[in-house]
Protein backbone atom coordinates (compact mmCIF):
# COMPACT_ATOMS: atom_id res chain seq x y z
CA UNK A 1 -16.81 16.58 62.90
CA UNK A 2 -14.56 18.96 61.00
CA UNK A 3 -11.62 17.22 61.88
CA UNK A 4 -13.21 14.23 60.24
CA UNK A 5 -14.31 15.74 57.01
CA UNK A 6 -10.27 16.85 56.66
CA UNK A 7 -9.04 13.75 57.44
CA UNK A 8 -11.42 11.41 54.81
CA UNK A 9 -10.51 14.37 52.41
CA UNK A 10 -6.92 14.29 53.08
CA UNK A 11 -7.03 11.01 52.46
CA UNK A 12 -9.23 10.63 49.18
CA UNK A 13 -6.78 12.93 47.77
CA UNK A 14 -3.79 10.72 49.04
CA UNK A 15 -5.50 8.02 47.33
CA UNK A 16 -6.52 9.69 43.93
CA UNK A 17 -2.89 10.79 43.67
CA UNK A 18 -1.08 6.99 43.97
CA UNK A 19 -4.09 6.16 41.98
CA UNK A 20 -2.70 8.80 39.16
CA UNK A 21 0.83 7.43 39.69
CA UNK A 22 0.47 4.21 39.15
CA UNK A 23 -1.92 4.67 35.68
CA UNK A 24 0.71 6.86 34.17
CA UNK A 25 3.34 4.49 35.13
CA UNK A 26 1.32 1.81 33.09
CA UNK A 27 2.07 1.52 29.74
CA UNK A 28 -0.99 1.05 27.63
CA UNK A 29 -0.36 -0.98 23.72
CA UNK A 30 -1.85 0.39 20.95
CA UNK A 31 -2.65 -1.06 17.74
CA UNK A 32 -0.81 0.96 15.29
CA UNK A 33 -2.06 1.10 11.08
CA UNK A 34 0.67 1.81 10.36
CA UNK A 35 1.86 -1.47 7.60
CA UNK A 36 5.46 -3.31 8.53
CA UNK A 37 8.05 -2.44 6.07
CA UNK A 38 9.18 -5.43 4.18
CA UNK A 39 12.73 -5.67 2.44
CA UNK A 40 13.30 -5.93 -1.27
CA UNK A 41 15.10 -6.22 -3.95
CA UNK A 42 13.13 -3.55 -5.95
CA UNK A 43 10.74 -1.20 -4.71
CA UNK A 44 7.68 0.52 -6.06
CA UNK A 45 7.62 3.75 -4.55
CA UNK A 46 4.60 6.41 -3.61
CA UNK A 47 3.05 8.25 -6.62
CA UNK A 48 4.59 5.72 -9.58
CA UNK A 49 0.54 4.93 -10.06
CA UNK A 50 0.96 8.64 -12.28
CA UNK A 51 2.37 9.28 -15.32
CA UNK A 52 5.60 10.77 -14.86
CA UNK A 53 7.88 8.18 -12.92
CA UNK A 54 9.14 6.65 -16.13
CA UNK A 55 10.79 10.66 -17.03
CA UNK A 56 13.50 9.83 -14.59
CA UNK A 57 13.54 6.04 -14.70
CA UNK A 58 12.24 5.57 -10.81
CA UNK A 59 8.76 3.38 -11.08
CA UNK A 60 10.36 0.42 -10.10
CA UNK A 61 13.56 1.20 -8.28
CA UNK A 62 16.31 0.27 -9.38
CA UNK A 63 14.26 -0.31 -12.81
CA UNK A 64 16.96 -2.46 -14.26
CA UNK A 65 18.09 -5.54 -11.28
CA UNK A 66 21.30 -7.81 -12.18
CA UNK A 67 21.42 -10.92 -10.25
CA UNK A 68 22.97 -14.55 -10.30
CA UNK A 69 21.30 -17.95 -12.24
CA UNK A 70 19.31 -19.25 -9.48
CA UNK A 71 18.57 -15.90 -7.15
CA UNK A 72 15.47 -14.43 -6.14
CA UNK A 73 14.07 -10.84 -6.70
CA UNK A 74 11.97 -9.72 -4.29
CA UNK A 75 9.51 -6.39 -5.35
CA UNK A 76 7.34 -4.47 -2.62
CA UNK A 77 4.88 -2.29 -3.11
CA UNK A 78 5.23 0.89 -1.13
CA UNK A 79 2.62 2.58 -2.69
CA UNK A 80 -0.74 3.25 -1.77
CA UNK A 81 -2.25 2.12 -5.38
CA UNK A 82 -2.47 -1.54 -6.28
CA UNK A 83 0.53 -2.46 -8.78
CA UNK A 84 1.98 -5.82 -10.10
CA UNK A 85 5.12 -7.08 -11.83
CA UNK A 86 3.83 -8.97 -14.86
CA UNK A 87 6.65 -10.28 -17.38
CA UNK A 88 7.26 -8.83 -21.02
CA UNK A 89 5.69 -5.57 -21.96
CA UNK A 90 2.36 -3.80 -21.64
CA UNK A 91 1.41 -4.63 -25.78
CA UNK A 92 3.29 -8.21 -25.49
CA UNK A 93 2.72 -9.90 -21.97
CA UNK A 94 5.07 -13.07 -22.28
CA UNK A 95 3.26 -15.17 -19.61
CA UNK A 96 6.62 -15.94 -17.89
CA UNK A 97 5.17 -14.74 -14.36
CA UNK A 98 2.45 -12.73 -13.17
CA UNK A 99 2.32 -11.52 -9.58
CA UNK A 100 -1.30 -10.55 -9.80
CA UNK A 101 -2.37 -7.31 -8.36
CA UNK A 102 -0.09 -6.41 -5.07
CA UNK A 103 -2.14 -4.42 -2.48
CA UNK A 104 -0.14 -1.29 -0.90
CA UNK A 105 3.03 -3.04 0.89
CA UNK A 106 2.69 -6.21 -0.23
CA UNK A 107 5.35 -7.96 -1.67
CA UNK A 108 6.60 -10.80 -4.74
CA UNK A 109 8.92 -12.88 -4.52
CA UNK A 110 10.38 -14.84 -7.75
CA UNK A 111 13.49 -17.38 -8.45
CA UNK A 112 15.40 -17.04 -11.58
CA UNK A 113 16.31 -20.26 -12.73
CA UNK A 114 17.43 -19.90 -16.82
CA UNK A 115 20.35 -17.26 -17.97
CA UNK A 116 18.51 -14.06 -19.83
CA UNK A 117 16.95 -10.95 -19.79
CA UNK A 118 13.67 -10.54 -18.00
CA UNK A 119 11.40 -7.56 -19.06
CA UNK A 120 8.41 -6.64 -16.99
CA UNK A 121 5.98 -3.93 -16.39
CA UNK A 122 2.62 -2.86 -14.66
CA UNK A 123 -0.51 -4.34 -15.92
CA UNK A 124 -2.43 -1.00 -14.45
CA UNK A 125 -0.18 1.39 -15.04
CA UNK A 126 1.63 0.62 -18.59
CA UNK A 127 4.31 3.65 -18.51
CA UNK A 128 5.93 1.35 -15.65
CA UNK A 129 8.57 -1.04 -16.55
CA UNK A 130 11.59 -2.99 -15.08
CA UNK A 131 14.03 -5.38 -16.24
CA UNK A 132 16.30 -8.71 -14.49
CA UNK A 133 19.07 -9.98 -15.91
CA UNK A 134 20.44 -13.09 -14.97
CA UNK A 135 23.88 -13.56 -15.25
């Protein structure tokens, strides 16, 4: 009867032990938060929703974007605040585009059709501001 009870536990622990192999052999997917980066042309970086950003120039980097007659400009939000790129200046919107409010890494995309200079800024946060030019 001993012999018995060694055996069956011999081989429970045999079994719990391939068991354990093969489950931490087995890779298990998790769905990771964390947002996809997307590429762009200008970046709003973390922390530009306080004052401050506009000292060194670096709310919408780069804050001033040069690019050919009939290019695109693509802007991405990597902050965590909502932010959008709204044409002309905080006082004087021109109406010329309006990317409504861009949740945290979310991104505009906009084709520059006409020769000129482009001013735009942040319709929540008014110390932001860019510029295109279109060469």
């Amino acid at each position: 009867m001993l012999k018995k009870l060694i055996l069956i536990g011999t081989i429970t622990v045999i079994f719990l032990v391939v068991i354990g192999l093969i489950f931490s052999n087995t890779s298990i997917e998790t769905n990771s938060e964390e947002p996809e980066l997307i590429e762009g042309d200008v970046i709003m970086p973390t922390k530009v929703s306080r004052p401050g950003c506009e000292e060194i120039d670096r709310c919408y980097i780069p804050s001033v974007i040069v690019i050919d007659l009939g290019k695109q400009v693509t802007w991405v939000n990597q902050d965590s605040a909502f932010h959008s790129v709204t044409s002309g200046f905080y006082d004087e919107p021109t109406e010329l585009f309006d990317s409504g409010y861009l949740d945290p890494f979310e991104s505009y995309t906009l084709y520059f059709d006409e020769i000129g200079t482009y001013d735009y800024f942040c319709t929540l946060h008014p110390w932001m501001k860019g510029q295109v030019i279109v060469e």
